[in-house]
C-alpha atoms as a PDB file:
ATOM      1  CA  UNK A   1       0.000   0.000   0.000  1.00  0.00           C
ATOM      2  CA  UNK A   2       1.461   3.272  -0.656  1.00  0.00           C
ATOM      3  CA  UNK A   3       2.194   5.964   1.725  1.00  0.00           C
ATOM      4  CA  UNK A   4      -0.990   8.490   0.698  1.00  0.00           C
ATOM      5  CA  UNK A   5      -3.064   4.772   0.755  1.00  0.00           C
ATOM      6  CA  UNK A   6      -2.288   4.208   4.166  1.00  0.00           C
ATOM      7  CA  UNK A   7      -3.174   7.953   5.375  1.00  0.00           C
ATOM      8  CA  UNK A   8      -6.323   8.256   4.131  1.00  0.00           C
ATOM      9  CA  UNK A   9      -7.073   4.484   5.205  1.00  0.00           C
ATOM     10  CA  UNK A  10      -5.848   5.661   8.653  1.00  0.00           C
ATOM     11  CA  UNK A  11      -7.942   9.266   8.532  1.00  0.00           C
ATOM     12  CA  UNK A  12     -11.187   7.007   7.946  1.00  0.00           C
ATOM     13  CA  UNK A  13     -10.528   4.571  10.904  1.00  0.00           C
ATOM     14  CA  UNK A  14      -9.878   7.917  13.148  1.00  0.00           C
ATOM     15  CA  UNK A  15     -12.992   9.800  11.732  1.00  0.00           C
ATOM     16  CA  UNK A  16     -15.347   6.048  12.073  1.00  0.00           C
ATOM     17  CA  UNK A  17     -14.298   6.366  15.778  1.00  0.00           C
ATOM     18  CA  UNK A  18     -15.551   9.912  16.592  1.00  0.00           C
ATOM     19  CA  UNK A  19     -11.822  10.856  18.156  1.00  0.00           C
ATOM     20  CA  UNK A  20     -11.894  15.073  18.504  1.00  0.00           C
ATOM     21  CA  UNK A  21      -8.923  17.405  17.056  1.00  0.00           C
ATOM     22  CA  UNK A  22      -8.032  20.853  17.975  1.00  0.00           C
ATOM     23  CA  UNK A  23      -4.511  19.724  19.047  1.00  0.00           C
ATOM     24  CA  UNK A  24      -3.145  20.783  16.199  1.00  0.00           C
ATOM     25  CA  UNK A  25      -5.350  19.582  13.403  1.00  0.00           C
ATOM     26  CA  UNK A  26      -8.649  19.788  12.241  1.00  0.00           C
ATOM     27  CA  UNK A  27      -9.480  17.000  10.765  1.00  0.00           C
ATOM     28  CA  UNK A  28      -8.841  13.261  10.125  1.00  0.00           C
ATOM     29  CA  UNK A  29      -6.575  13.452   7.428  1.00  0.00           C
ATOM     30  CA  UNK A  30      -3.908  15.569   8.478  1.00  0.00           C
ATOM     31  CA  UNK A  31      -4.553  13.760  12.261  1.00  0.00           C
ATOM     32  CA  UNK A  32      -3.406  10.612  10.052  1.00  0.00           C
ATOM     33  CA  UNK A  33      -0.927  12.136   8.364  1.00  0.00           C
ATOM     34  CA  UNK A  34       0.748  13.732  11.602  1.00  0.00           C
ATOM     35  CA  UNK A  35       0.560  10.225  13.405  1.00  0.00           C
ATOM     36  CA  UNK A  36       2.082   8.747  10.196  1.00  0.00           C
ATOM     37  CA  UNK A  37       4.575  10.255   9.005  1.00  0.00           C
ATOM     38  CA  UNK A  38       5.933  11.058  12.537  1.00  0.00           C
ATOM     39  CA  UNK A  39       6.066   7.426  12.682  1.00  0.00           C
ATOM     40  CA  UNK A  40       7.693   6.621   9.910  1.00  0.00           C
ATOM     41  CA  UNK A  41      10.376   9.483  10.515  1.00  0.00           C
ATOM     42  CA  UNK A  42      10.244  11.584   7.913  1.00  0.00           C
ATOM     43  CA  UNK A  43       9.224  15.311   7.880  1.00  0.00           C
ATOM     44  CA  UNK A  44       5.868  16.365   7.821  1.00  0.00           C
ATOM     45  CA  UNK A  45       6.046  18.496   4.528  1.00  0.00           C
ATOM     46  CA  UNK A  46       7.036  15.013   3.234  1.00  0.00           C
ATOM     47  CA  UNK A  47       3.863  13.507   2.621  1.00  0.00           C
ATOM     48  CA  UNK A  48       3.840  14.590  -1.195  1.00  0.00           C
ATOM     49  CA  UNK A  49       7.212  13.771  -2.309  1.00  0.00           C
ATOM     50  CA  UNK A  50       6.716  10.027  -1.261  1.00  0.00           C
ATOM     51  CA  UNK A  51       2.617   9.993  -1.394  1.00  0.00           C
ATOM     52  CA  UNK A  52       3.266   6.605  -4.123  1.00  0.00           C
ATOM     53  CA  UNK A  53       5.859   5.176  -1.350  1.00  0.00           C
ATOM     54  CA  UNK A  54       5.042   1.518  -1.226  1.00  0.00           C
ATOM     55  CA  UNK A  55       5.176   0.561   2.354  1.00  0.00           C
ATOM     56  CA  UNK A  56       6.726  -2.422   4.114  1.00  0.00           C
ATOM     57  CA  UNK A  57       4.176  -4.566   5.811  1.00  0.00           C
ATOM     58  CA  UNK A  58       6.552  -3.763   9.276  1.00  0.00           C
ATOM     59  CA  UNK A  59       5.904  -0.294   8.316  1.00  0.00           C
ATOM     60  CA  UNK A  60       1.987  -0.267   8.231  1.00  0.00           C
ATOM     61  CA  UNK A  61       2.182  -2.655  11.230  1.00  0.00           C
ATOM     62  CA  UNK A  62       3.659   0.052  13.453  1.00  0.00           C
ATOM     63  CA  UNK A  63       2.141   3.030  12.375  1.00  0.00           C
ATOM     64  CA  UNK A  64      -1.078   1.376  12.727  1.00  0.00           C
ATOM     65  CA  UNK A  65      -0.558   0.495  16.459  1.00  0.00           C
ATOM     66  CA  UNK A  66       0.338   4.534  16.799  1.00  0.00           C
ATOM     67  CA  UNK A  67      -3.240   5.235  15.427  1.00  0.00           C
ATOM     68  CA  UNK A  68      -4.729   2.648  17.406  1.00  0.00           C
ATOM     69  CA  UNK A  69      -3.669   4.064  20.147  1.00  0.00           C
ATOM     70  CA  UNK A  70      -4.774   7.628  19.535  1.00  0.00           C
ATOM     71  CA  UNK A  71      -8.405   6.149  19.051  1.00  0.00           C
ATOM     72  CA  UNK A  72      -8.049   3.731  22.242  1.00  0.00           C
ATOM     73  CA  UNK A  73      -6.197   6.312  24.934  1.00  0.00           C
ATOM     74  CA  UNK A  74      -8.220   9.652  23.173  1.00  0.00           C
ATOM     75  CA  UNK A  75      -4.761  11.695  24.274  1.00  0.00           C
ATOM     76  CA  UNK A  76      -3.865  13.772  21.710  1.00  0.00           C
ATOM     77  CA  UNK A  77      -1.867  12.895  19.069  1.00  0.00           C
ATOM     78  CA  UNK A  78       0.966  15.344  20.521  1.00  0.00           C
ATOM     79  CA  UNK A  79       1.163  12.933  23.608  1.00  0.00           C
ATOM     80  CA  UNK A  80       2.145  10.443  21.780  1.00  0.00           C
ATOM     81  CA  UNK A  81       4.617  11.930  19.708  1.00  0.00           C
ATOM     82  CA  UNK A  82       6.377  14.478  22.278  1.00  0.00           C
ATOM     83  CA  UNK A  83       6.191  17.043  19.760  1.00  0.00           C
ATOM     84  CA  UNK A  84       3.260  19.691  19.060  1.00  0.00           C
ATOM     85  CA  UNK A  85       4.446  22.912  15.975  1.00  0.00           C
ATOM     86  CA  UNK A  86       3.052  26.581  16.967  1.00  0.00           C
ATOM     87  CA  UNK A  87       4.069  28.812  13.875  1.00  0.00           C
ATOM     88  CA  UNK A  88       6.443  26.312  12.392  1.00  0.00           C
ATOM     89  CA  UNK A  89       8.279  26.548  15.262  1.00  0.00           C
ATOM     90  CA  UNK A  90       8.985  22.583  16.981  1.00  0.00           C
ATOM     91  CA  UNK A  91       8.582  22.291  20.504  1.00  0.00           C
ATOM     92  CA  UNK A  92       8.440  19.201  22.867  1.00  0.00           C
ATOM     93  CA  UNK A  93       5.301  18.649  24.865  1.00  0.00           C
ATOM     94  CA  UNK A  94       3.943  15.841  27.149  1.00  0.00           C
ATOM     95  CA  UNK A  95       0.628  15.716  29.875  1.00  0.00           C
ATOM     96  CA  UNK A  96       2.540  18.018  32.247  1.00  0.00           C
ATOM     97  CA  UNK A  97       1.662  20.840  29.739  1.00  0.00           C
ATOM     98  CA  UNK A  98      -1.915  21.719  27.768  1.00  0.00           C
ATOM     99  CA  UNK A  99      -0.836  21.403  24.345  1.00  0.00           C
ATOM    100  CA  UNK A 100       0.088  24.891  22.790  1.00  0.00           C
ATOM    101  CA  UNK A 101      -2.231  26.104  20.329  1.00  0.00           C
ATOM    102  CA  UNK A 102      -2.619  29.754  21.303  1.00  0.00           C
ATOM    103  CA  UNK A 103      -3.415  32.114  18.447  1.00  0.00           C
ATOM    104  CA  UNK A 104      -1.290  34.291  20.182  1.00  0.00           C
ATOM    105  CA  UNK A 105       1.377  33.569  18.602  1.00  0.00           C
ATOM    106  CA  UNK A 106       0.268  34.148  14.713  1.00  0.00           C
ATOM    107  CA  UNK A 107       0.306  37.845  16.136  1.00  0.00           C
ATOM    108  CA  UNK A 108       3.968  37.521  17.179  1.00  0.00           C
ATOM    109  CA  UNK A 109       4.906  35.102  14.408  1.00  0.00           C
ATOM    110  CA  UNK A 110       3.992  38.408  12.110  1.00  0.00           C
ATOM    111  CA  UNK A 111       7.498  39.634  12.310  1.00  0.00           C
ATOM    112  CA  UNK A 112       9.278  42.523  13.633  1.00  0.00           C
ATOM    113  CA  UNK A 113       8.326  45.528  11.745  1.00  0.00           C
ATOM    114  CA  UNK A 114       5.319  44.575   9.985  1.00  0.00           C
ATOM    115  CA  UNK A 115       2.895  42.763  12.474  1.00  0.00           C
ATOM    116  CA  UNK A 116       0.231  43.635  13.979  1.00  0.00           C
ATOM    117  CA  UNK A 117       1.513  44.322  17.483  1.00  0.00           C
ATOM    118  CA  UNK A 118       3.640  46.561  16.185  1.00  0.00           C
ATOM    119  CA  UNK A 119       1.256  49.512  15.899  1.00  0.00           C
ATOM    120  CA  UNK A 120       1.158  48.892  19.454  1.00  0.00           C
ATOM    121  CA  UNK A 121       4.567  48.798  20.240  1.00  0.00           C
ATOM    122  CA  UNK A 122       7.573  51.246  20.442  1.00  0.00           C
ATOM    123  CA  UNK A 123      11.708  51.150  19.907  1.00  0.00           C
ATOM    124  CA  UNK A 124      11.601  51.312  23.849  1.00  0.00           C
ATOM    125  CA  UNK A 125       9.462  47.889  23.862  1.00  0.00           C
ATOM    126  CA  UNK A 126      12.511  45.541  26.207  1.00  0.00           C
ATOM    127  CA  UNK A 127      10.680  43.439  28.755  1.00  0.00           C
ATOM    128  CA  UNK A 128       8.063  41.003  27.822  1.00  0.00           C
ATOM    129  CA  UNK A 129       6.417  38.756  30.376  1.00  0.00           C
ATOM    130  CA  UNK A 130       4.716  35.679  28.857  1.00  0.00           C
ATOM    131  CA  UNK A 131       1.970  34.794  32.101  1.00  0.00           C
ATOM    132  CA  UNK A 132       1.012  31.595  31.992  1.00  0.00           C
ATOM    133  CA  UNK A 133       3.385  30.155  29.847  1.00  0.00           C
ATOM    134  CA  UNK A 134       2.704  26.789  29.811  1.00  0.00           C
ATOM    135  CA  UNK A 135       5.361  24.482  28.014  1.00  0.00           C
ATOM    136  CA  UNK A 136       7.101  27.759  26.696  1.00  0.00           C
ATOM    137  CA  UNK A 137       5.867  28.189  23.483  1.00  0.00           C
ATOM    138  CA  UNK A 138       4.831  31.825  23.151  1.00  0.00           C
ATOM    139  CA  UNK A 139       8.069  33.126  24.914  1.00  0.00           C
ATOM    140  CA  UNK A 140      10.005  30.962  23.030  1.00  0.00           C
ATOM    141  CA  UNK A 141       8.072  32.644  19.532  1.00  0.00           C
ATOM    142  CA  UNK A 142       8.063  35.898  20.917  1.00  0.00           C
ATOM    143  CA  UNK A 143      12.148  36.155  21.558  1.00  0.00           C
ATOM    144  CA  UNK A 144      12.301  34.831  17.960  1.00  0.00           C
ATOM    145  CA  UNK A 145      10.161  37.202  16.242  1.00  0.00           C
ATOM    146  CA  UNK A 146      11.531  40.323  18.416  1.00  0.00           C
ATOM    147  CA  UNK A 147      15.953  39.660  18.388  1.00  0.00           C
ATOM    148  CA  UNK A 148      15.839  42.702  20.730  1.00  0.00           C
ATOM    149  CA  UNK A 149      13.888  41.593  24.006  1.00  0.00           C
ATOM    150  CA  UNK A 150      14.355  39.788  26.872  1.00  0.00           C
ATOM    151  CA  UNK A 151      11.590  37.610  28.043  1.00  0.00           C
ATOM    152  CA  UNK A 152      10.298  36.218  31.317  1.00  0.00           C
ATOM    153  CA  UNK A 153       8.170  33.057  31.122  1.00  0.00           C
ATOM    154  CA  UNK A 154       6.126  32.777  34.524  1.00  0.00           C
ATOM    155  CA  UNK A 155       3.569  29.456  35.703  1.00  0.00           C
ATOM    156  CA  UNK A 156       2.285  28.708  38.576  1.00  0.00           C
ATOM    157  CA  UNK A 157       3.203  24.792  37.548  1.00  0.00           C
ATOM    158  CA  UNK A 158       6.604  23.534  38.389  1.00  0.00           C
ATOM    159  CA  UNK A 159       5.683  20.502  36.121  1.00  0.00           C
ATOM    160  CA  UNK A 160       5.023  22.989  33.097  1.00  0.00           C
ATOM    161  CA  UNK A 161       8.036  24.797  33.864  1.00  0.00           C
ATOM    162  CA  UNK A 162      10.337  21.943  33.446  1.00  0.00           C
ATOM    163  CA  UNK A 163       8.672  21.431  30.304  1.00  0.00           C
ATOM    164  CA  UNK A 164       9.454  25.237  29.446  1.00  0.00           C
ATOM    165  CA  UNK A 165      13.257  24.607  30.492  1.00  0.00           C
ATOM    166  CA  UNK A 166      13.248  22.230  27.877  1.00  0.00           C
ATOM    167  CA  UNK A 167      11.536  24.396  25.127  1.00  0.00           C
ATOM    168  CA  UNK A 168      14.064  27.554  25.697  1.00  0.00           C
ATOM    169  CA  UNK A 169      17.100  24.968  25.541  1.00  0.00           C
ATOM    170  CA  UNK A 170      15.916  23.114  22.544  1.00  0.00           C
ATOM    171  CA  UNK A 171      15.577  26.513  20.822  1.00  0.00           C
ATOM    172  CA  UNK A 172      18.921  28.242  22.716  1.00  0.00           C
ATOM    173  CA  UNK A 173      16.787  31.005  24.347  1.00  0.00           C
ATOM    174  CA  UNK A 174      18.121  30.432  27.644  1.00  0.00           C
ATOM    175  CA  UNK A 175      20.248  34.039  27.347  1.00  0.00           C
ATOM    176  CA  UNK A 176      17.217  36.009  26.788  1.00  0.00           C
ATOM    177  CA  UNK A 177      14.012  33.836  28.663  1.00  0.00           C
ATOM    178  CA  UNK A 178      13.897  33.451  32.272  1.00  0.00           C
ATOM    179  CA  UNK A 179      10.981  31.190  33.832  1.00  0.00           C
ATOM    180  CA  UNK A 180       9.552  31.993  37.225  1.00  0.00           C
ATOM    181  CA  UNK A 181       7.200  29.940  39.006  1.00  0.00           C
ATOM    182  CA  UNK A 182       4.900  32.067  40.139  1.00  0.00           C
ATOM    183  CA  UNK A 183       0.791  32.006  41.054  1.00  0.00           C
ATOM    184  CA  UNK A 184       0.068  34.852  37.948  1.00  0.00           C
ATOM    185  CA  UNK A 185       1.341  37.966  38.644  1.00  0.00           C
ATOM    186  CA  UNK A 186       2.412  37.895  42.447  1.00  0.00           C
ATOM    187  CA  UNK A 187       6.195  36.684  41.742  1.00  0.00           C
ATOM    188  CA  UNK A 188       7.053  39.013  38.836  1.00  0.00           C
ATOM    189  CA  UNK A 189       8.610  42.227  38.996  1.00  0.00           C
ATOM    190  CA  UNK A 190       8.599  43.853  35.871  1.00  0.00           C
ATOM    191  CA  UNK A 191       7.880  46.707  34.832  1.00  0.00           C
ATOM    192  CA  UNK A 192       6.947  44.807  31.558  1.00  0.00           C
ATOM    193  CA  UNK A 193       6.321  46.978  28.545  1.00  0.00           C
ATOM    194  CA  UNK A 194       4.454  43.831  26.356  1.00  0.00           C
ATOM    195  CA  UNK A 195       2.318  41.127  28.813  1.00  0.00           C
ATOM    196  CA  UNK A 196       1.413  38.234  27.162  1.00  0.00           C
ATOM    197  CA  UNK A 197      -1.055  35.785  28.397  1.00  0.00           C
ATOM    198  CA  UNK A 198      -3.618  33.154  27.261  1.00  0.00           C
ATOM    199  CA  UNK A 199      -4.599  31.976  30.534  1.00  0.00           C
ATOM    200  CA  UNK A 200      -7.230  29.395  32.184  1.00  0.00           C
ATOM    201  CA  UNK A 201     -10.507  30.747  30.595  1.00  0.00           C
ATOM    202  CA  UNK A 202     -12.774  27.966  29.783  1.00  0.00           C
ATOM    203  CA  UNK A 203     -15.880  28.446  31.742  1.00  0.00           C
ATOM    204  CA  UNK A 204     -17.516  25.571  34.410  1.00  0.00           C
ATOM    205  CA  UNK A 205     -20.553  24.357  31.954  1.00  0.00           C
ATOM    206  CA  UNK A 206     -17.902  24.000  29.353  1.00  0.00           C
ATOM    207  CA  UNK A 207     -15.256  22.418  31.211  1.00  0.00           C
ATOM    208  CA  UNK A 208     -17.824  19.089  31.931  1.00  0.00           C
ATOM    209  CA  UNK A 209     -18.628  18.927  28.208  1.00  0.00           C
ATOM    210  CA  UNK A 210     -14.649  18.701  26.876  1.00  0.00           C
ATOM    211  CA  UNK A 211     -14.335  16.613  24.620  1.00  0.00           C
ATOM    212  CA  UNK A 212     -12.101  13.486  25.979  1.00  0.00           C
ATOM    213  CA  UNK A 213      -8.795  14.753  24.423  1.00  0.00           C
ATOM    214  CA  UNK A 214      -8.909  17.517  26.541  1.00  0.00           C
ATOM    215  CA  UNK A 215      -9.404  15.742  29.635  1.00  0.00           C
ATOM    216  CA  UNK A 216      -5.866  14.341  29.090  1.00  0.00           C
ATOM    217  CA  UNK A 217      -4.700  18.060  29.730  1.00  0.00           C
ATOM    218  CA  UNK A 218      -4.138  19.134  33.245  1.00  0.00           C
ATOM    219  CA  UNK A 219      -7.296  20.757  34.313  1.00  0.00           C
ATOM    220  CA  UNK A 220      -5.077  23.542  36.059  1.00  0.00           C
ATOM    221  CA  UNK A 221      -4.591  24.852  32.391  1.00  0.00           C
ATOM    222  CA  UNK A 222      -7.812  25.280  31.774  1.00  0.00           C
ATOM    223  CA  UNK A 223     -10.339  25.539  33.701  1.00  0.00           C
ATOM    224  CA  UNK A 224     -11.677  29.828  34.594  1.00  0.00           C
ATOM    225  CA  UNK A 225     -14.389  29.074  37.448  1.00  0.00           C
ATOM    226  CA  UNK A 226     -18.343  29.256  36.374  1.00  0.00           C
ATOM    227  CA  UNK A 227     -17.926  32.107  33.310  1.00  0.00           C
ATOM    228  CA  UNK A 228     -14.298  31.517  32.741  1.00  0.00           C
ATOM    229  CA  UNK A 229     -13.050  35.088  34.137  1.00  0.00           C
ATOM    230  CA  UNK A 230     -11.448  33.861  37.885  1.00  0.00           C
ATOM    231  CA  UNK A 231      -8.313  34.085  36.815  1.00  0.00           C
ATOM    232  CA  UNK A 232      -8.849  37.401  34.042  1.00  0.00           C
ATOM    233  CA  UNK A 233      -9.906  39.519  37.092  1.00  0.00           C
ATOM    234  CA  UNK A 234      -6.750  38.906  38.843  1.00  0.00           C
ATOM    235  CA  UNK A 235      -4.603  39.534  36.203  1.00  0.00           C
ATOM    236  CA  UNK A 236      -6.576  42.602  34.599  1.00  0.00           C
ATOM    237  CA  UNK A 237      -6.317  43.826  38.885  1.00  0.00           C
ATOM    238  CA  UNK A 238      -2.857  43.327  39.151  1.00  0.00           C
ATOM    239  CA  UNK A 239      -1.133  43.967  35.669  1.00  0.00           C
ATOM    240  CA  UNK A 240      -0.703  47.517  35.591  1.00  0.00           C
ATOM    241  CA  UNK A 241       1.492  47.565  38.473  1.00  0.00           C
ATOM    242  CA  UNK A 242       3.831  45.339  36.562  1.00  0.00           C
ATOM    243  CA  UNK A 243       3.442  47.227  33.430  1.00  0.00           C
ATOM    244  CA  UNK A 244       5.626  50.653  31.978  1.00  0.00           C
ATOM    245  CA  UNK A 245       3.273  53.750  31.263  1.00  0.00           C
ATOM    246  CA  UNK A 246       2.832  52.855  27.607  1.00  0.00           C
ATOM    247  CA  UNK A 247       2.614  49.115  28.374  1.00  0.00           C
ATOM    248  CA  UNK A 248       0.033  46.612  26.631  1.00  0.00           C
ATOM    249  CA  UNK A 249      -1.568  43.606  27.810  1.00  0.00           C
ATOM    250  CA  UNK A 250      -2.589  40.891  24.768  1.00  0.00           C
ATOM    251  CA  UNK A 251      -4.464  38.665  25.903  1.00  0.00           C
ATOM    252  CA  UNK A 252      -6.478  35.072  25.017  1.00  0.00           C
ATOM    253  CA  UNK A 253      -9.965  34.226  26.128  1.00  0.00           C
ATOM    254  CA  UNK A 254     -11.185  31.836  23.303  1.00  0.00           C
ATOM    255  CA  UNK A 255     -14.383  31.259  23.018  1.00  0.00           C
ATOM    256  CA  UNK A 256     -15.500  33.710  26.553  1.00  0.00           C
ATOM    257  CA  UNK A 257     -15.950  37.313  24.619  1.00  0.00           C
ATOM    258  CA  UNK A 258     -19.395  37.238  25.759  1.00  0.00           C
ATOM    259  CA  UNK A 259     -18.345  36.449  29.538  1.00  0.00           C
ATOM    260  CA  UNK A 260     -15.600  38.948  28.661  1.00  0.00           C
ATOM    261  CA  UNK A 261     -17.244  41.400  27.778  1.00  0.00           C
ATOM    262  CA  UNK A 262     -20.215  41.147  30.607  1.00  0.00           C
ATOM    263  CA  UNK A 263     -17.562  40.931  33.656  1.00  0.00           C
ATOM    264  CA  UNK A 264     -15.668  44.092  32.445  1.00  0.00           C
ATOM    265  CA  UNK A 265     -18.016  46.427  30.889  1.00  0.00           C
ATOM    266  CA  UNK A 266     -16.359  49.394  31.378  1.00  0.00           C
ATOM    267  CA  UNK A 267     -13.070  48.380  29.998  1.00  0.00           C
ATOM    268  CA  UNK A 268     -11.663  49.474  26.665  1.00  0.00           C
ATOM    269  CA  UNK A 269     -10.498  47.219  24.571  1.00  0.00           C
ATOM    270  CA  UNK A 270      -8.736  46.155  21.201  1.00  0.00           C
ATOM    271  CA  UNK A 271     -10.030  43.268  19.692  1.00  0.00           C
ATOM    272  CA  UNK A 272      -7.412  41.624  17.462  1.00  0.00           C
ATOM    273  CA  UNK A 273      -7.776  40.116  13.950  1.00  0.00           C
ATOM    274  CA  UNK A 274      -6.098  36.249  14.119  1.00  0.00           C
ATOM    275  CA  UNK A 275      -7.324  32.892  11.867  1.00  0.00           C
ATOM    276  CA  UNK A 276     -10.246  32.317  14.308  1.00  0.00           C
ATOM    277  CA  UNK A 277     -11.624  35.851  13.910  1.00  0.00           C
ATOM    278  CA  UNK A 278     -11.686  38.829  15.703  1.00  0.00           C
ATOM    279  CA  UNK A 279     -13.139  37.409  18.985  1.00  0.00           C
ATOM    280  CA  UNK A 280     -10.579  35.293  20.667  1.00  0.00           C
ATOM    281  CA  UNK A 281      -7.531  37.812  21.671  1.00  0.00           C
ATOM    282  CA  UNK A 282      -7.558  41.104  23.130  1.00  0.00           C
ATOM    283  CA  UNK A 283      -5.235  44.416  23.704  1.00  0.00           C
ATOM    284  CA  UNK A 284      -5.345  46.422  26.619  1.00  0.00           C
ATOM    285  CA  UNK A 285      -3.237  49.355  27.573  1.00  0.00           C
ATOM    286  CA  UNK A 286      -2.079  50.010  31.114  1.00  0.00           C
ATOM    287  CA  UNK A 287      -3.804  53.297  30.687  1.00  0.00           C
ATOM    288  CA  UNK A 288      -6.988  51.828  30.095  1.00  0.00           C
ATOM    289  CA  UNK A 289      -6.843  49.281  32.754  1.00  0.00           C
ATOM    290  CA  UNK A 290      -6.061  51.976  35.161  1.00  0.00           C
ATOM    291  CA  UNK A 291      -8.591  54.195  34.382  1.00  0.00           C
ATOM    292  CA  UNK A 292     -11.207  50.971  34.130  1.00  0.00           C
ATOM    293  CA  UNK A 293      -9.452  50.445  37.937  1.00  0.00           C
ATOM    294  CA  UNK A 294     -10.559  53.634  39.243  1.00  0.00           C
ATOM    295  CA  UNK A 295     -13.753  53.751  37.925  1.00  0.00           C
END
């Protein structure tokens, strides 16, 4: 059977079984092809070079068990391979971590100079605190796409944290990233002048209907008390003491505008434009959150 043969014979067995994606796919092909190919070793912009590969029968054997396994345990398929890509940017990734996926980052991966933070930003922008950085990812992308700052990388988790340590080595970030453990902003210093954050949002009704993939992610991640905005009201209380005057908050709330937008009426904000639309990150200024602070 050739190599494009055994994918999409794979991608139906995945889609028969109901499994749920959002960990980096979408659907059951490129789950497959993921699985696959990561199996087989090869890249995974290699699938249409060698789509007529014949395969050994050793071959379909073991990638088979991989995708039997993704159907049988429901983790997701980064789990099982160690590895999850944010931006076309590798990083390692196991259950001590959600798996990244922040849109976040196709804001930073918009390059110096010409993305959209930048309107936002100025030649003074240094510091950058990533808050609740999880296994790394968007400090790691953020010190790539701006050579010029330094970046701390703060989580309450010591488990994620390790898994950060192993993100800023892999990449050879450990100059310019420092991680903190700290519960969100209470261990930082700053001043920051660019806070980053895609936090715990998802609200209690949600959280019991997760799909089982997402169970397999530590709850701690995830989970933003009944409309998702425990942890936001913290952060949006504390930030601007850890923030320079012309300072900007950007931060992730998925799928909670309407929460968002009903716990902090009074707030002005900057909705940003990313893949999923304009509802899923916001920009705050420290300006604005003071003024919302006093009012």
């Amino acid at each position: 059977m050739t190599l494009i043969d055994f994918i999409t014979a794979q991608a139906a067995r995945l889609k028969q079984a109901g499994v749920s994606f959002g960990h980096g796919t979408t659907n059951a092909f490129d789950e497959a092809a993921w699985l696959v190919l990561w199996d087989l070793g090869m890249d995974l912009d290699a699938l249409e070079a060698h789509a007529r590969r014949e395969l050994t029968s050793e071959e379909q054997a073991k990638a088979e068990a991989l995708v039997s396994r993704r159907i049988e345990t429901r983790q997701p398929a980064a789990y099982l391979t160690h590895e999850a890509w944010l931006q076309n940017v590798p990083f390692y990734v196991d259950e001590r971590t959600i798996v990244p996926r922040s849109f976040i980052a196709e804001l930073l991966a918009d390059g110096e100079g010409t993305g959209t933070l930048d309107a936002w930003l100025s030649d003074t922008t240094h510091r950058v605190l990533d808050l609740c950085t999880g296994n790394g990812s968007l400090a790691v992308i953020a010190a790539m796409a701006y050579p010029d700052v330094v970046v701390d990388a703060a989580d309450i988790s010591a488990d994620a944290l390790a898994v950060a340590r192993i993100n800023v080595d892999k990449h050879k970030l450990a100059k310019r990233i420092t991680l903190i453990q700290s519960d969100l902003l209470a261990d930082v210093q700053g001043p920051y002048d660019l806070v980053l954050c895609n936090p715990p949002y998802v609200n209690a009704q949600s959280m019991s209907a997760l799909p089982a993939e997402y169970q397999h992610e530590p709850a701690l991640a995830l989970a933003g008390g009944d409309d998702g905005m425990d942890l936001v009201r913290t952060i949006l209380r504390d930030a601007p003491a850890r923030m320079t005057p012309d300072a900007v908050l950007v931060l992730e709330i998925g799928n909670e505008r309407a929460n968002f937008e009903h716990a902090f009426r009074r707030l002005e904000v900057a909705w940003l434009e990313t893949s999923a639309g304009d509802d899923q990150v916001l920009l705050v200024t420290r300006e604005s959150l003071a003024r919302w602070s006093r009012k």
